[in-house]
Protein backbone atom coordinates (compact mmCIF):
# COMPACT_ATOMS: atom_id res chain seq x y z
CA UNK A 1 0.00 0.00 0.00
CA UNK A 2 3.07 2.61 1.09
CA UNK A 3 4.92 1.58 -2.35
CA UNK A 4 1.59 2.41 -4.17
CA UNK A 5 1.22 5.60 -2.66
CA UNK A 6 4.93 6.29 -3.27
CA UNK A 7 4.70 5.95 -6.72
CA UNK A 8 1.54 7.58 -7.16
CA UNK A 9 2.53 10.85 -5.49
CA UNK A 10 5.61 10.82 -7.94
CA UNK A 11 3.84 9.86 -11.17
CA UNK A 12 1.89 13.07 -9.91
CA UNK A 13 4.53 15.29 -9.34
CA UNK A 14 6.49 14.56 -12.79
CA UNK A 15 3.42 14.64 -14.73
CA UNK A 16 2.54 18.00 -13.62
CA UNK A 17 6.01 19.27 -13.18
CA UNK A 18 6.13 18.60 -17.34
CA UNK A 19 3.14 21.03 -17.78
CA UNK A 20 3.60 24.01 -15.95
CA UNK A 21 5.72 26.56 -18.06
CA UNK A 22 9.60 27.43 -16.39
CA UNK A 23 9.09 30.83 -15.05
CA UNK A 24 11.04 33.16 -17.21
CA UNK A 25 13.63 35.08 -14.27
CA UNK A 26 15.78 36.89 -16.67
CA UNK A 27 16.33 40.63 -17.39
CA UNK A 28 19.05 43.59 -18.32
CA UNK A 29 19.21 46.69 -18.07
CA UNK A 30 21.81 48.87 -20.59
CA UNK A 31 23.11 52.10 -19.96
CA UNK A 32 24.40 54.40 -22.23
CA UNK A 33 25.31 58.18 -22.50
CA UNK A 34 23.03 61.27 -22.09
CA UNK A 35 20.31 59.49 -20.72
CA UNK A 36 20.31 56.59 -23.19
CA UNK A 37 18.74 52.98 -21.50
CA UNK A 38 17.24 49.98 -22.71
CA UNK A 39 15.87 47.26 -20.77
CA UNK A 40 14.60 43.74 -21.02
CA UNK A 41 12.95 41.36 -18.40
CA UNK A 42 11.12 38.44 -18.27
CA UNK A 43 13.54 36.68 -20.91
CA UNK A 44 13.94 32.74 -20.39
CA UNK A 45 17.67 33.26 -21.14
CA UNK A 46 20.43 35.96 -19.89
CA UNK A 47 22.16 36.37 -23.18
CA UNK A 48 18.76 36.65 -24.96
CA UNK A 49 17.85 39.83 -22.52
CA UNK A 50 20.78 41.49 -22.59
CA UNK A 51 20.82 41.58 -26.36
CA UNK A 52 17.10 42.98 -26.33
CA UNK A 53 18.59 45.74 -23.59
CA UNK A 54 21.07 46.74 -25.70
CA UNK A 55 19.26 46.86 -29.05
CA UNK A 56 16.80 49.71 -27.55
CA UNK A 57 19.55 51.60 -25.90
CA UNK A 58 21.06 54.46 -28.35
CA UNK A 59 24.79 54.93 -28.76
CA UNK A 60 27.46 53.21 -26.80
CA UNK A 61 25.84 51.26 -23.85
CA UNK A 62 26.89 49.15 -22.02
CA UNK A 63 24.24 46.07 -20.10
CA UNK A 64 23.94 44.80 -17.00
CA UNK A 65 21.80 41.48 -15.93
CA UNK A 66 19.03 41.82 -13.93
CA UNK A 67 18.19 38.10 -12.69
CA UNK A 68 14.81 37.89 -10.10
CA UNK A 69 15.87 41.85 -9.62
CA UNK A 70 15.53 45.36 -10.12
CA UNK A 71 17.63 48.03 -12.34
CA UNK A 72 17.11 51.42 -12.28
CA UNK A 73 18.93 54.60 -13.91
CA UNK A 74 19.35 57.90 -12.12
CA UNK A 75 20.71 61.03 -14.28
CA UNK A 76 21.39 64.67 -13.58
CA UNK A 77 18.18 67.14 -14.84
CA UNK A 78 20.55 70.10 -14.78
CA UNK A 79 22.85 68.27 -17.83
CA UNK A 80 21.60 65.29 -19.08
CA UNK A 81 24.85 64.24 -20.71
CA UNK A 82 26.36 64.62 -17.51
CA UNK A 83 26.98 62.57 -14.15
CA UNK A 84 24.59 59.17 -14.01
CA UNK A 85 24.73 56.22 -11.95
CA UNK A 86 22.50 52.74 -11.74
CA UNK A 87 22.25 49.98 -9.38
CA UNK A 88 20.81 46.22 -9.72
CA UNK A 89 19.38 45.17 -6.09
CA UNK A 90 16.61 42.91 -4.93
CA UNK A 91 13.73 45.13 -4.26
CA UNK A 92 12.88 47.88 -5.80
CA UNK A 93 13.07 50.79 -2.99
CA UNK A 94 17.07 50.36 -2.92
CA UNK A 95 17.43 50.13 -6.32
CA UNK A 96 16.10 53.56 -6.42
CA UNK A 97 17.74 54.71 -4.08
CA UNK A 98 21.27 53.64 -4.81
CA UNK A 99 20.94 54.85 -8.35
CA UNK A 100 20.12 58.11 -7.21
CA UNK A 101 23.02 58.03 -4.66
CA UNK A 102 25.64 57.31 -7.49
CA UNK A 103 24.57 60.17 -9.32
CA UNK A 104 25.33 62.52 -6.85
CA UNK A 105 28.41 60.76 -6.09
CA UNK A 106 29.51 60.99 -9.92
CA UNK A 107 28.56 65.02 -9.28
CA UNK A 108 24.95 65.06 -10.37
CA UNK A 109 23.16 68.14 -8.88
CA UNK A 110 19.70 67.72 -9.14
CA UNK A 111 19.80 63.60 -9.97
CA UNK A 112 16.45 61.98 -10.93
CA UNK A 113 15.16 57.99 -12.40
CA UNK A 114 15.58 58.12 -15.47
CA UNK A 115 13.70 54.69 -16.00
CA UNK A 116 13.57 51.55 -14.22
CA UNK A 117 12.68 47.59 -14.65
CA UNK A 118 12.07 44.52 -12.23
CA UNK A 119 12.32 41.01 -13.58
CA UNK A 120 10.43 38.37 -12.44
CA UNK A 121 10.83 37.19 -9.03
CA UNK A 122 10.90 33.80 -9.17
């Protein structure tokens, strides 16, 4: 009776395992002068997102992943081709906030998000 069970729960498991979709936890996020950005999340494959980043951002940018996290882009209003700075975290609030921190550090004087992406988490 155990042994049936046994093998019934796992004949479960893999059967249904086989039809639910692989959640898709990749992302980038690509940074480029004067304000350029592109981003990508939700990908099934790093390479894949950082590609698709990097296609929408304008000039020479450069990508960073994003995997079951957020991205964000901080530049400085007064001179848009000026000081940036970005961040990749976990959650969203210090994403924010670190980007926004490294533009000031980088001499931004009146920094604000530019644009900013979460990827799936998990």
């Amino acid at each position: 009776m155990i042994l049936v069970l046994t093998l019934l729960i796992a004949a479960t498991r893999f059967s249904v395992e086989n039809f639910i979709p692989k959640a898709r936890a990749a992302g980038a996020f690509a940074v480029g002068k004067c304000g350029a950005y592109g981003q990508a999340y939700d990908y099934p494959a790093e390479g894949a997102a950082r590609a698709a980043a990097l296609k929408q951002c304008r000039g020479d940018c450069t990508a960073v992943s994003m995997k079951r996290a957020c991205a964000a882009l901080s530049i400085d209003m007064t001179n848009p081709c000026g000081a940036h700075g970005y961040a990749v975290m976990p959650k969203i609030s210090s994403t924010l906030n670190a980007a926004t921190k490294k533009c000031y550090e980088y001499g931004g004087k009146e920094c604000v998000i530019r644009a900013w992406a979460c990827d799936a988490k998990g």
